[in-house]
N, C-alpha and C. Protein backbone atom coordinates (compact mmCIF):
# COMPACT_ATOMS: atom_id res chain seq x y z
N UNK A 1 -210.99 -44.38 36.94
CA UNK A 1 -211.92 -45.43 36.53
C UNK A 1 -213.34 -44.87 36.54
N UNK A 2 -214.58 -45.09 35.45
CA UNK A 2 -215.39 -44.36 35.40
C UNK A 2 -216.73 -46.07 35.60
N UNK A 3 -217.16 -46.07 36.66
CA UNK A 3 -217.91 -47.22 36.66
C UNK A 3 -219.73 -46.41 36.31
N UNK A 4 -219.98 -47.63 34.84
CA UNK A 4 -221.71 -47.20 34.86
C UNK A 4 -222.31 -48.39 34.70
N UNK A 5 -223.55 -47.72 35.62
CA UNK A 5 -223.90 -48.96 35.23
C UNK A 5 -224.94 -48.80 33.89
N UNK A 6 -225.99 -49.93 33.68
CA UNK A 6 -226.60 -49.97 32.76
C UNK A 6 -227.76 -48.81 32.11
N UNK A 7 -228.08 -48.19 33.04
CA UNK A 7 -229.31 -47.40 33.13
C UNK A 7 -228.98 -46.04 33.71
N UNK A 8 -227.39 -45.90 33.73
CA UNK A 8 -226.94 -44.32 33.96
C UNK A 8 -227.50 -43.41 32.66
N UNK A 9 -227.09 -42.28 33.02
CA UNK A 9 -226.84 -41.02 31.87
C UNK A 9 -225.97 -41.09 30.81
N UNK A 10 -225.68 -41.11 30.00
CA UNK A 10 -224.90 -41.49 28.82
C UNK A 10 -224.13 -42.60 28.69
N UNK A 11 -225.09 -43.74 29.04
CA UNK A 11 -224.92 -44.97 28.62
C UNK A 11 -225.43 -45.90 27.51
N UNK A 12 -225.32 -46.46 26.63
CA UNK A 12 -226.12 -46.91 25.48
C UNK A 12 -225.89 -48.29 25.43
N UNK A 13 -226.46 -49.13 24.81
CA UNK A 13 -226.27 -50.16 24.12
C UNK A 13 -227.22 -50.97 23.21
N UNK A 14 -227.11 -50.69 22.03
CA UNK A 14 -227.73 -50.99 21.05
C UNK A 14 -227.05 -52.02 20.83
N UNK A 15 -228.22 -52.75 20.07
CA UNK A 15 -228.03 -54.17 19.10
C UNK A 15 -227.76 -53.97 17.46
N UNK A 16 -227.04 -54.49 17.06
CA UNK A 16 -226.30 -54.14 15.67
C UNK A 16 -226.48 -55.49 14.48
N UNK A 17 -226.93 -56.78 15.60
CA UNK A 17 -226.93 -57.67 14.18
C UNK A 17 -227.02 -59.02 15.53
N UNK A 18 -227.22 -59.86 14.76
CA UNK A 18 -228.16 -60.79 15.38
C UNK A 18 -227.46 -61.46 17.00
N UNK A 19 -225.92 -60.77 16.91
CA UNK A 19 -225.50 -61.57 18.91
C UNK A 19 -224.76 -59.96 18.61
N UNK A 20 -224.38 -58.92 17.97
CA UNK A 20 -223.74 -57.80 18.27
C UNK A 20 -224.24 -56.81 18.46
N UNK A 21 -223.87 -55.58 19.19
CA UNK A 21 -223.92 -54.36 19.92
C UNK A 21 -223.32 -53.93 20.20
N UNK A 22 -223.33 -52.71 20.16
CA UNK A 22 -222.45 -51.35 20.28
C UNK A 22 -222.61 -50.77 21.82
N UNK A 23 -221.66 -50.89 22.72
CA UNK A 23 -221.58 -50.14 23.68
C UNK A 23 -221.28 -48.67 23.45
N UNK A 24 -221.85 -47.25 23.97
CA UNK A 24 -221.47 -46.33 23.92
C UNK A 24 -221.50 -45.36 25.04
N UNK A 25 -220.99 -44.51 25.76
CA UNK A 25 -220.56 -44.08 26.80
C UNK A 25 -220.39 -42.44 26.82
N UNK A 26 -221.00 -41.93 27.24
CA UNK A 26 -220.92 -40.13 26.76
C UNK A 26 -220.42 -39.80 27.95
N UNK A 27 -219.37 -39.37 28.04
CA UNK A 27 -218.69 -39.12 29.86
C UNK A 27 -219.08 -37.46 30.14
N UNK A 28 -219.73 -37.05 29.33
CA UNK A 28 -220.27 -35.68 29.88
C UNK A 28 -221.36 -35.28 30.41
N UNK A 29 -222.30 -36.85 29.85
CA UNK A 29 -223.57 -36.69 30.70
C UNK A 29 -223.39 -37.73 31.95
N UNK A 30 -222.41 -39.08 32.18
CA UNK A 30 -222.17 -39.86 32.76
C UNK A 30 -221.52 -39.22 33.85
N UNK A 31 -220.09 -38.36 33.64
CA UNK A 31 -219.87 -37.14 34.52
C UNK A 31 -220.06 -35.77 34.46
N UNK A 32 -221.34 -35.24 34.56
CA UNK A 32 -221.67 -33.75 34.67
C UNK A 32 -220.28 -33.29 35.31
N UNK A 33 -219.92 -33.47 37.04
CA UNK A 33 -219.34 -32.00 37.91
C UNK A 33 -217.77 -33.08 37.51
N UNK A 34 -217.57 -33.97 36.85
CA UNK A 34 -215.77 -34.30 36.76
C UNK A 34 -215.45 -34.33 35.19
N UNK A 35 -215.31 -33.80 33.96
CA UNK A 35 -215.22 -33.29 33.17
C UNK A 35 -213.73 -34.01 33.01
N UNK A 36 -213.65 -34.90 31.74
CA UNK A 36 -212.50 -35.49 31.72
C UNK A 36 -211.54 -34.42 30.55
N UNK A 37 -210.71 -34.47 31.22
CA UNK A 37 -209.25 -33.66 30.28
C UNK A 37 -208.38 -34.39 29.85
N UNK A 38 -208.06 -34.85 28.78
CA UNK A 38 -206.76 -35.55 28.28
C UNK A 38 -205.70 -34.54 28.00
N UNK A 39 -204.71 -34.60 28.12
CA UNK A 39 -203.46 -33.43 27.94
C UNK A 39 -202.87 -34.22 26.51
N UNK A 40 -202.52 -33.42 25.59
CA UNK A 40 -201.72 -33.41 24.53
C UNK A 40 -200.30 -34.30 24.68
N UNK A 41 -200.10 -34.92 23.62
CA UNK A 41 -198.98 -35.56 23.56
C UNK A 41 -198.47 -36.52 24.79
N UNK A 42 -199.56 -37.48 24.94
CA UNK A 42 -199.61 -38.30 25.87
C UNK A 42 -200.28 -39.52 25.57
N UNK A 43 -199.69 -40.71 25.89
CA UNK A 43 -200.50 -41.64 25.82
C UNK A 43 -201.36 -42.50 26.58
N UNK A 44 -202.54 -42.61 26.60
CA UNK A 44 -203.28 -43.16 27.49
C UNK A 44 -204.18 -44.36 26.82
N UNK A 45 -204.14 -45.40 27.89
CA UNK A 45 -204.82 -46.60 27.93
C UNK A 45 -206.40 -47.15 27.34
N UNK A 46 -207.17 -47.34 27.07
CA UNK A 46 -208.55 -47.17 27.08
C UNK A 46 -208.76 -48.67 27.26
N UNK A 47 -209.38 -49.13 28.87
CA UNK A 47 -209.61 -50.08 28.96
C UNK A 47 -210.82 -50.14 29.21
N UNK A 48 -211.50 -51.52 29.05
CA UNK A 48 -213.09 -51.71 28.79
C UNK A 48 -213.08 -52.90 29.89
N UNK A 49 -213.91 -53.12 30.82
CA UNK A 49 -214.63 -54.15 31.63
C UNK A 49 -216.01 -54.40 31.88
N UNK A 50 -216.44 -55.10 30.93
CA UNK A 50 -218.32 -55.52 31.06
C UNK A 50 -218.06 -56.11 32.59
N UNK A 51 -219.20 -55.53 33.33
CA UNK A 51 -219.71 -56.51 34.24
C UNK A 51 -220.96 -57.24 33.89
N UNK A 52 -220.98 -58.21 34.03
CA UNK A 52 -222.09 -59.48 34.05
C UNK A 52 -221.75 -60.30 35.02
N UNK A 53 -222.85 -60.94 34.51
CA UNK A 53 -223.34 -62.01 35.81
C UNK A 53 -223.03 -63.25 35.36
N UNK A 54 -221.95 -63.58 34.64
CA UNK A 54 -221.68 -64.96 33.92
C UNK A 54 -221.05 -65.75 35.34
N UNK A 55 -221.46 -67.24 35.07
CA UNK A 55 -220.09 -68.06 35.87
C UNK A 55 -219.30 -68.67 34.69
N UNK A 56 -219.69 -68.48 33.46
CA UNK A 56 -218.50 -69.46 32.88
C UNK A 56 -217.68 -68.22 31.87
N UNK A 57 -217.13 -68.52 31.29
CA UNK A 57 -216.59 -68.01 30.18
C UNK A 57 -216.31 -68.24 29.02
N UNK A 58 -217.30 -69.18 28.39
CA UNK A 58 -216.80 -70.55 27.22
C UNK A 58 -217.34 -69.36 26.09
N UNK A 59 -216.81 -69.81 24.71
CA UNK A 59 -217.02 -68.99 23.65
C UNK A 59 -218.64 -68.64 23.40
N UNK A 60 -219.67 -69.59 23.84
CA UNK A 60 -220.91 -69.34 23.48
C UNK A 60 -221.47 -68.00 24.27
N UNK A 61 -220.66 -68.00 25.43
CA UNK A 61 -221.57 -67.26 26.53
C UNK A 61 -220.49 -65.78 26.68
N UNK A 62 -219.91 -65.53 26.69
CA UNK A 62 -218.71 -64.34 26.78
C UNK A 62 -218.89 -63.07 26.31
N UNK A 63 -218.00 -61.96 26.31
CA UNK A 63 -218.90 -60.84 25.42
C UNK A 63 -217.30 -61.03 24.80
N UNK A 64 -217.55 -60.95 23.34
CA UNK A 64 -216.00 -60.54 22.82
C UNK A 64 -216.21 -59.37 21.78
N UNK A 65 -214.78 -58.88 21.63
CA UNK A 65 -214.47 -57.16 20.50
C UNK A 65 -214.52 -57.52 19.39
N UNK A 66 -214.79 -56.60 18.81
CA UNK A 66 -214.54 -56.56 17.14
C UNK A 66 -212.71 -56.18 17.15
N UNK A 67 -212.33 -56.49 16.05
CA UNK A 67 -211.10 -56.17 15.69
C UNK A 67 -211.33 -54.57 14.93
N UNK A 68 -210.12 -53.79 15.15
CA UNK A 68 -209.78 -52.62 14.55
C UNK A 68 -209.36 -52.16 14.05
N UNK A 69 -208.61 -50.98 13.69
CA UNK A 69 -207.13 -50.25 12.92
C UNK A 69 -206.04 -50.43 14.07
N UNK A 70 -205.08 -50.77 14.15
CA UNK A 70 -204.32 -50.32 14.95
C UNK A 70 -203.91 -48.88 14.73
N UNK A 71 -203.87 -47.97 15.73
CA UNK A 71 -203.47 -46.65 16.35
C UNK A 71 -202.51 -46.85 17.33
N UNK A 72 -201.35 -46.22 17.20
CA UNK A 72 -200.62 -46.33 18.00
C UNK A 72 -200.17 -47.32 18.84
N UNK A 73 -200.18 -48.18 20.16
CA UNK A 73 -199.50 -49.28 20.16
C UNK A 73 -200.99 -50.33 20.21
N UNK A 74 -200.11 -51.24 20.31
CA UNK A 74 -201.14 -52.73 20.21
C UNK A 74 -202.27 -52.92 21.57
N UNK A 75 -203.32 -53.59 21.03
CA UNK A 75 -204.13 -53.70 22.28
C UNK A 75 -203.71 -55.26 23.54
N UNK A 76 -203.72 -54.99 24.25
CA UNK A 76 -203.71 -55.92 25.19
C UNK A 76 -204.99 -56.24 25.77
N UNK A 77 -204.94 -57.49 26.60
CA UNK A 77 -205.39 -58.15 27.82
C UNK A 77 -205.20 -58.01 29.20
N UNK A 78 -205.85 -57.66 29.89
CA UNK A 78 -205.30 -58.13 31.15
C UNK A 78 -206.66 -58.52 32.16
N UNK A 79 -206.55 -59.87 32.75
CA UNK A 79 -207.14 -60.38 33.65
C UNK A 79 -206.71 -60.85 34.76
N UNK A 80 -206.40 -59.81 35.87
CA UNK A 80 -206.05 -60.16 36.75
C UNK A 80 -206.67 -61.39 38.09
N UNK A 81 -207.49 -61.70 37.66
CA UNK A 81 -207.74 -63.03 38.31
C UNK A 81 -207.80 -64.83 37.77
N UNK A 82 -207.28 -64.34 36.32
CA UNK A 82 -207.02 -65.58 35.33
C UNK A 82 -208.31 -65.88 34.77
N UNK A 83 -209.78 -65.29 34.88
CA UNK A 83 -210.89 -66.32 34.70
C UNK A 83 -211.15 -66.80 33.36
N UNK A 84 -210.20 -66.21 32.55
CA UNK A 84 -209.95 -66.57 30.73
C UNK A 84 -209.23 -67.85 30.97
N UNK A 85 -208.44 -68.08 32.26
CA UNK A 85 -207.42 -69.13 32.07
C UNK A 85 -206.27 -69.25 31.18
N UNK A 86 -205.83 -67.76 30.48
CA UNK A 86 -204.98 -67.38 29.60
C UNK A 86 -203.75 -67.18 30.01
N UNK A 87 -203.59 -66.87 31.15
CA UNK A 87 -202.37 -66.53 31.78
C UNK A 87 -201.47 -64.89 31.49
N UNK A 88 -202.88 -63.65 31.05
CA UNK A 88 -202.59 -62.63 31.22
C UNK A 88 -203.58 -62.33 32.50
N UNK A 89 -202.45 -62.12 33.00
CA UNK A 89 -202.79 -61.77 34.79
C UNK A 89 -202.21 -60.01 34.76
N UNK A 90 -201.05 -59.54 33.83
CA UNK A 90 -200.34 -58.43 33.89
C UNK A 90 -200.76 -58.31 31.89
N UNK A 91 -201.01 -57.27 31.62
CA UNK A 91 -201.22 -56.78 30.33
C UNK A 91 -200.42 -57.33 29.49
N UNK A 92 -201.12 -57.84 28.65
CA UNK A 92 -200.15 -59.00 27.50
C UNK A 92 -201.02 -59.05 26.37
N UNK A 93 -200.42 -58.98 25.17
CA UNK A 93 -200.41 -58.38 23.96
C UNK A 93 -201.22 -59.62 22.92
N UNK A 94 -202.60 -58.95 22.80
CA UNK A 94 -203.62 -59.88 22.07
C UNK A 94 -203.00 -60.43 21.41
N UNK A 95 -202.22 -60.17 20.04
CA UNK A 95 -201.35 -61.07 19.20
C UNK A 95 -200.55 -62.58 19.61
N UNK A 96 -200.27 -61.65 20.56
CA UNK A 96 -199.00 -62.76 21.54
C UNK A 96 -200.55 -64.29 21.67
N UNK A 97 -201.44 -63.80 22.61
CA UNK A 97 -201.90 -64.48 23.25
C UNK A 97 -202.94 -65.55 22.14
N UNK A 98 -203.37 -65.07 20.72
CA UNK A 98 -204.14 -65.59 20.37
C UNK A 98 -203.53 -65.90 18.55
N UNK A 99 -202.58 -65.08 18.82
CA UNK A 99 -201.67 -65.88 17.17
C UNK A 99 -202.73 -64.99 15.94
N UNK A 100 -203.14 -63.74 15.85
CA UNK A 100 -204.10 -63.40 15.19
C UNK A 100 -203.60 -61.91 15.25
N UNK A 101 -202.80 -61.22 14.30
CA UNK A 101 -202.24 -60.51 14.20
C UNK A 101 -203.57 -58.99 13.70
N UNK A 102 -205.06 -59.43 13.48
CA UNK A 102 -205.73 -58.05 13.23
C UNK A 102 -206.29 -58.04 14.83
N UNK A 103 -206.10 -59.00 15.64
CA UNK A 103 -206.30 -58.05 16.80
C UNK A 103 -205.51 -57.37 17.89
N UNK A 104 -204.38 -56.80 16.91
CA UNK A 104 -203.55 -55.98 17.51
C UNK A 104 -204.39 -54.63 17.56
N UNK A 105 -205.34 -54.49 17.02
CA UNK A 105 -206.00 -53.18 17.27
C UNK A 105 -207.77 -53.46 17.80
N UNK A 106 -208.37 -52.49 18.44
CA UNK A 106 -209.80 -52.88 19.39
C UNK A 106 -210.50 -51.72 18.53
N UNK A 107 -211.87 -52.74 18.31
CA UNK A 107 -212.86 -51.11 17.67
C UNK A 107 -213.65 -50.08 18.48
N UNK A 108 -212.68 -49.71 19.22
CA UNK A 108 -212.61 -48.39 20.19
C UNK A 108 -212.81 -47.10 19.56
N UNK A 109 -213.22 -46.03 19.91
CA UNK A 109 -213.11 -44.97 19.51
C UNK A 109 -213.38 -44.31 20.38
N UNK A 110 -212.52 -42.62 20.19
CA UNK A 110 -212.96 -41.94 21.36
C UNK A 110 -212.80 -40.37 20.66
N UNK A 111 -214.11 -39.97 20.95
CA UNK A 111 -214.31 -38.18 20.55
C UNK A 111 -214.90 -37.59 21.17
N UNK A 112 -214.20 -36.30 20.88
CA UNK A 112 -214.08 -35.14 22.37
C UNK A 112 -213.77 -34.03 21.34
N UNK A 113 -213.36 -32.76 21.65
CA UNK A 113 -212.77 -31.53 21.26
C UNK A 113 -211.83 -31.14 21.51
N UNK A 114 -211.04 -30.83 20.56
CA UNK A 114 -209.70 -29.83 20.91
C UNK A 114 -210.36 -28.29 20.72
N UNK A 115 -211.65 -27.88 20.22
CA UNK A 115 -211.33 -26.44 20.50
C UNK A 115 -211.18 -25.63 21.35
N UNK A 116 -211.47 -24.26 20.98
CA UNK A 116 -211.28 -23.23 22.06
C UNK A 116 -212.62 -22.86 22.22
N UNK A 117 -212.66 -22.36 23.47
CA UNK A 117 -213.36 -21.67 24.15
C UNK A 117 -214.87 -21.83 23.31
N UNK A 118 -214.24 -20.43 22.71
CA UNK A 118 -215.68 -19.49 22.27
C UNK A 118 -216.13 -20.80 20.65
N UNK A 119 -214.91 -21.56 20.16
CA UNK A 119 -215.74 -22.56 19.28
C UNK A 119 -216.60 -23.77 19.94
N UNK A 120 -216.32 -23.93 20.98
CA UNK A 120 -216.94 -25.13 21.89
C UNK A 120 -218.30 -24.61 22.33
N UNK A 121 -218.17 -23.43 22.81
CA UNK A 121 -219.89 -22.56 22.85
C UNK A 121 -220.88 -22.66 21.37
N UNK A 122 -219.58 -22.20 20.46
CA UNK A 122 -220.80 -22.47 19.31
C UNK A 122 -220.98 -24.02 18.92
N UNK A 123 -220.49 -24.59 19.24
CA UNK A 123 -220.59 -26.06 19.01
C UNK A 123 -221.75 -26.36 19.68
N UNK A 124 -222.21 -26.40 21.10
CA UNK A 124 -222.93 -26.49 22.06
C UNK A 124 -224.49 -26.28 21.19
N UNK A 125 -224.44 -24.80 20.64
CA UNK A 125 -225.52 -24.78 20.23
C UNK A 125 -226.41 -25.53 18.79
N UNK A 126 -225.52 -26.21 18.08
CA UNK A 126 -226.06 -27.35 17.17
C UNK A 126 -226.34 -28.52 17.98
N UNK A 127 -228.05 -28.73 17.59
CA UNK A 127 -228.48 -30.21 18.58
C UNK A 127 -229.38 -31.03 17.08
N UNK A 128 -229.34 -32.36 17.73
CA UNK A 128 -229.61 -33.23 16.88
C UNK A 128 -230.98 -34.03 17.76
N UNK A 129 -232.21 -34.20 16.93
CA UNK A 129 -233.18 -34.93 17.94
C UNK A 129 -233.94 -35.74 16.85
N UNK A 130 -234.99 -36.25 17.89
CA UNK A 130 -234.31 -37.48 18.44
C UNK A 130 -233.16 -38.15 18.62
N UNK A 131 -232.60 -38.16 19.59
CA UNK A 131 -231.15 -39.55 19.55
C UNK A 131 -231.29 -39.98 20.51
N UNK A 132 -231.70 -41.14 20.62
CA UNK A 132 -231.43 -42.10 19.50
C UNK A 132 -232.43 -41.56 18.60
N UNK A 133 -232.28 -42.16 17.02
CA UNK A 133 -233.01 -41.84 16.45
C UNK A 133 -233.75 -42.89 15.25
N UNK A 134 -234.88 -43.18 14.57
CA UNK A 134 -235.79 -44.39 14.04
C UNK A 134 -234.83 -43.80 12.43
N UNK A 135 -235.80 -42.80 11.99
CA UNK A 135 -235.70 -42.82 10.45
C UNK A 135 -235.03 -41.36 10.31
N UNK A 136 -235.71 -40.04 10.81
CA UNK A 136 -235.56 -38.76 10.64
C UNK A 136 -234.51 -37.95 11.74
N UNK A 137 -233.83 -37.58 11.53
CA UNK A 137 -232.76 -36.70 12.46
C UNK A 137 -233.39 -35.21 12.15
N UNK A 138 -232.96 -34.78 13.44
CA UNK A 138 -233.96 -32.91 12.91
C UNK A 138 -232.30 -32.21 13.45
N UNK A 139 -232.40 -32.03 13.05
CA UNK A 139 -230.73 -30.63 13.41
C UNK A 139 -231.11 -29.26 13.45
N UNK A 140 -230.69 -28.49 14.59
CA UNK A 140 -231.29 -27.28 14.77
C UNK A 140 -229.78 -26.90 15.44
N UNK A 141 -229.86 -25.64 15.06
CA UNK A 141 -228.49 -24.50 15.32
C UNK A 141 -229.63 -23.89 15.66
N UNK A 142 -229.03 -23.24 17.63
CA UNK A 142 -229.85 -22.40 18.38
C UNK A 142 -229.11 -20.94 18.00
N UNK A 143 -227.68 -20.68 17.15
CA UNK A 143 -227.06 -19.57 17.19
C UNK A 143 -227.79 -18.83 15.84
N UNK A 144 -228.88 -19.57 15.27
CA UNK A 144 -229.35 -18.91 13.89
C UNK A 144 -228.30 -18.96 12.83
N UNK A 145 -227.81 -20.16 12.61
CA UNK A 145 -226.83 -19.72 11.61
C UNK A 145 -227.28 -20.99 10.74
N UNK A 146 -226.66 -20.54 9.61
CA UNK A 146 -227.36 -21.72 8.27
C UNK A 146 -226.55 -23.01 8.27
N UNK A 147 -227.17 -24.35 8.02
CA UNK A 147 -227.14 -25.17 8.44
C UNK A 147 -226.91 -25.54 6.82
N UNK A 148 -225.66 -26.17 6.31
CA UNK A 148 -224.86 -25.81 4.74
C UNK A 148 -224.59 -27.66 4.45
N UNK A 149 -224.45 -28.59 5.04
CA UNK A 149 -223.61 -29.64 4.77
C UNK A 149 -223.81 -30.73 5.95
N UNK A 150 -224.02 -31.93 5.58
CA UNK A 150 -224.04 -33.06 6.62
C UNK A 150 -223.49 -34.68 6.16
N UNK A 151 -222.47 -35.18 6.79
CA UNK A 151 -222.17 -35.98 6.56
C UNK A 151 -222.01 -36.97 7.58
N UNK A 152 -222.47 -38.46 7.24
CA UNK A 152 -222.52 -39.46 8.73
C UNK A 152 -221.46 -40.45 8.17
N UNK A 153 -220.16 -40.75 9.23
CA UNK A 153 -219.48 -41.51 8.68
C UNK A 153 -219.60 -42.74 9.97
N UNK A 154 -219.37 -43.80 10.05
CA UNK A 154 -219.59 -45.25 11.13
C UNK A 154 -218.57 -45.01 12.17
N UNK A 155 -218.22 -45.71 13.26
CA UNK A 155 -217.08 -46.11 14.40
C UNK A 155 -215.83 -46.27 13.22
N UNK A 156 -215.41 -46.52 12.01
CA UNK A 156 -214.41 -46.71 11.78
C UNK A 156 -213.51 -45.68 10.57
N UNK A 157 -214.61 -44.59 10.67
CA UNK A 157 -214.27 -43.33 9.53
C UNK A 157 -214.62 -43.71 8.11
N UNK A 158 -215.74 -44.32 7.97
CA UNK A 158 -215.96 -44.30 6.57
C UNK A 158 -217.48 -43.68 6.70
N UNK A 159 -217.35 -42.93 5.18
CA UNK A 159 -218.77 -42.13 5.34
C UNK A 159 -219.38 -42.90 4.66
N UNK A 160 -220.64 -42.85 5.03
CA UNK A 160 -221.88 -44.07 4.92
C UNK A 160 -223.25 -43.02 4.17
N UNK A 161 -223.47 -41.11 4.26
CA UNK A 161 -224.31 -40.60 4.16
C UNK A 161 -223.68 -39.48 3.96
N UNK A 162 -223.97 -38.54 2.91
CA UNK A 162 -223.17 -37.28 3.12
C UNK A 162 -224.75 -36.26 1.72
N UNK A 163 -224.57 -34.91 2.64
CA UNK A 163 -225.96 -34.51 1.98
C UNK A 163 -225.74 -33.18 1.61
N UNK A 164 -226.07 -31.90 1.00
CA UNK A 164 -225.81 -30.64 0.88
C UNK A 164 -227.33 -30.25 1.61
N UNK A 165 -227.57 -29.40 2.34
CA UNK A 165 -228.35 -29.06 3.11
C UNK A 165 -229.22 -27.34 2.69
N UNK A 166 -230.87 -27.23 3.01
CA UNK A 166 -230.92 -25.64 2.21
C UNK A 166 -230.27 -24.62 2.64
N UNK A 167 -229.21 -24.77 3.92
CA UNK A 167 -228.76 -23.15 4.07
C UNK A 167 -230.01 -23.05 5.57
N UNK A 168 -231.07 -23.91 6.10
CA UNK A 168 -231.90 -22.85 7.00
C UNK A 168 -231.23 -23.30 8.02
N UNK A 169 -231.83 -22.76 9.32
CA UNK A 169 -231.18 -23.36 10.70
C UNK A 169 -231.76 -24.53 11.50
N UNK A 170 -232.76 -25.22 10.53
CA UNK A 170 -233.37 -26.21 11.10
C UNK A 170 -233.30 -27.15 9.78
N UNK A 171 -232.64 -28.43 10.08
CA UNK A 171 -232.91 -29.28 8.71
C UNK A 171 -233.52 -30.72 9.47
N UNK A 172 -233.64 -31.54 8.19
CA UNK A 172 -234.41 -32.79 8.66
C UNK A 172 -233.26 -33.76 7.56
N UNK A 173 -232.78 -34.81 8.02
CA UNK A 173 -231.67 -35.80 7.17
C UNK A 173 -232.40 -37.35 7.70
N UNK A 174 -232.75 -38.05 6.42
CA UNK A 174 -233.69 -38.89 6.66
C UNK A 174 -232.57 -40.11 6.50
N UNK A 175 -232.72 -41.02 7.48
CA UNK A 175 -231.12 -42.00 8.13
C UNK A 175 -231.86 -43.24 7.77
N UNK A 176 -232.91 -43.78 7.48
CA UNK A 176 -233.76 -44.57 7.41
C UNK A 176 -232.76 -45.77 6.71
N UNK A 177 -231.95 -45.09 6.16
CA UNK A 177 -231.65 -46.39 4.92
C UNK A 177 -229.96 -47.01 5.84
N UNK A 178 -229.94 -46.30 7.04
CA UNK A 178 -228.77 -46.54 7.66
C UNK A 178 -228.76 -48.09 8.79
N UNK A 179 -227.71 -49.00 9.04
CA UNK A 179 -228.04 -49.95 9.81
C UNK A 179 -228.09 -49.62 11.14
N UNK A 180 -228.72 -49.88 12.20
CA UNK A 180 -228.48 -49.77 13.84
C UNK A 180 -227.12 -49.55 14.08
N UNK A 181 -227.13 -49.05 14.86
CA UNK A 181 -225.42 -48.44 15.43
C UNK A 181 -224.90 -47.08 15.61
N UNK A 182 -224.13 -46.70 16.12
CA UNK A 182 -223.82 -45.59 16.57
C UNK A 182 -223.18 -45.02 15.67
N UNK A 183 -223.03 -43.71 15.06
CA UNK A 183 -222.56 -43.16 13.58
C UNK A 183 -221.90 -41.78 14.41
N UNK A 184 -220.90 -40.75 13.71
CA UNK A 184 -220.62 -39.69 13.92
C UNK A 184 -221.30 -38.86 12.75
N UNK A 185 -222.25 -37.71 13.09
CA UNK A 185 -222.61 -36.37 12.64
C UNK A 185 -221.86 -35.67 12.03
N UNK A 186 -221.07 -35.27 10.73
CA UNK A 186 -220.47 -34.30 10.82
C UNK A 186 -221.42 -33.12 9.95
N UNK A 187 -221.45 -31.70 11.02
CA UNK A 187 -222.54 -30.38 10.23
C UNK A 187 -221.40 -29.12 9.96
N UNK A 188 -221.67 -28.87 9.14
CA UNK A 188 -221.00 -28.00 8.41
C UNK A 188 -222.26 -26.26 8.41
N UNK A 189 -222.06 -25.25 9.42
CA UNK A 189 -222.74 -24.41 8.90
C UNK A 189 -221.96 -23.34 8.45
N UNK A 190 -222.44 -21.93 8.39
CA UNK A 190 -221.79 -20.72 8.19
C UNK A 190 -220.54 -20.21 9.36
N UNK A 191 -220.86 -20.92 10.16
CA UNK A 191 -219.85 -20.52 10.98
C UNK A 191 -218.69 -21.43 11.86
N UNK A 192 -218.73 -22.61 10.86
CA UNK A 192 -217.61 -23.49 10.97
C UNK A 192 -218.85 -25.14 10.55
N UNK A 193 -217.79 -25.72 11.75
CA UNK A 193 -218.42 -27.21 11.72
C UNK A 193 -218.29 -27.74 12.98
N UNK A 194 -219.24 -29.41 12.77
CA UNK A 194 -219.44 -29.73 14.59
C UNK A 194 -219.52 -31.28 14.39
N UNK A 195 -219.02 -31.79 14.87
CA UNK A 195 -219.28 -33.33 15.04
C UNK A 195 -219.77 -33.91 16.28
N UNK A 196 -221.12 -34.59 16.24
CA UNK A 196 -221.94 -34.72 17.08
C UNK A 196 -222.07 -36.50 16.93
N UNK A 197 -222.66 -37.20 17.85
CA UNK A 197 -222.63 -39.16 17.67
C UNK A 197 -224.14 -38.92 17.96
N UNK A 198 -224.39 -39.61 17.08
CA UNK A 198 -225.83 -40.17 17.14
C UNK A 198 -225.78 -41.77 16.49
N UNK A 199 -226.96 -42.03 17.45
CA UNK A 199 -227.34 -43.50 17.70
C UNK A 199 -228.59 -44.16 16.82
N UNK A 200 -228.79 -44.73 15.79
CA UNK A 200 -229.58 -45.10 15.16
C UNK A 200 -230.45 -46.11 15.16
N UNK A 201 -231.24 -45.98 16.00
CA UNK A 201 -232.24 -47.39 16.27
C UNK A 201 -232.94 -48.59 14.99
């Protein structure tokens, strides 16, 4: 269980539209010395618990999900002290509970790396600044290598921005025309590619 609070290290939460926001969570700056490992061909849970300071829980006042793709199995509930009054006390299957078959999937996402070694070093060295960021993103490769291709696609894999870049090791990609919310980076240089999340104020 990874508890943050509001004002940790890779914690975010931006506003997206007039009651929505994007929670976002970077567990590498949140845990520097515990470095999370997922093992291959395994399935694991991804559960979410806002703490607030609510006493009620009525639809006006609550935090609720966006609906998603379903991936693999269905999303559940579970409230083990009833305060939904739903009667998932043990993990029970959004569909089941609310007769609404697109929220069998949560707009979750989660990215990390499968590479190796020596590609994760060069990965390291492409940085993106400001991020969060207003209008201008600056991208700089510290390995000197040319900086060829950039594309920003949203939380749900659709590309929203995609650019051909001059080849130098420092570019500028102007996001201005993009809405608030958290987007994935994808940079393409001479010596592969890197997908980086940046946050768009």
């Amino acid at each position: 269980m990874v508890n943050i609070a509001k004002d940790a290290p890779g914690y975010s939460l931006v506003k997206t539209g007039t009651s929505n926001y994007t929670f976002s969570i970077d567990l590498t700056l949140a845990l520097p010395n515990t470095p999370v490992v997922l093992q291959a061909n395994t399935v694991y849970w991804l559960v979410f618990a806002a703490k607030t300071n609510l006493t009620a829980y009525t639809a006006t006042t609550r935090f609720n999900h966006f609906a998603g793709p379903v991936v693999g199995n269905t999303a559940k509930l579970v409230d083990p002290s009833n305060a939904f009054n739903a009667g998932a006390t043990n993990c029970t299957s959004l569909v089941t509970l609310t007769n609404t078959p697109a929220l069998g999937g949560l707009a979750f996402s989660i990215e990390g790396t499968t590479l190796g070694v020596d590609e994760v070093a060069g990965a390291k060295q492409v940085t993106i600044y400001p991020n969060p960021v207003k209008d201008i993103a600056t991208i700089s490769n510290e390995g000197n290598k040319q900086l060829n291709f950039v594309s920003i696609s949203d939380l749900n894999g659709k590309t929203v921005k995609s650019m051909k870049l001059n080849g130098e090791t420092t570019e500028q990609v102007n996001i201005s025309d993009l809405s608030a919310g958290v987007y994935m980076m994808n940079i393409s240089s001479d010596q592969g590619s890197v997908t980086k999340k940046i946050i768009k104020n």
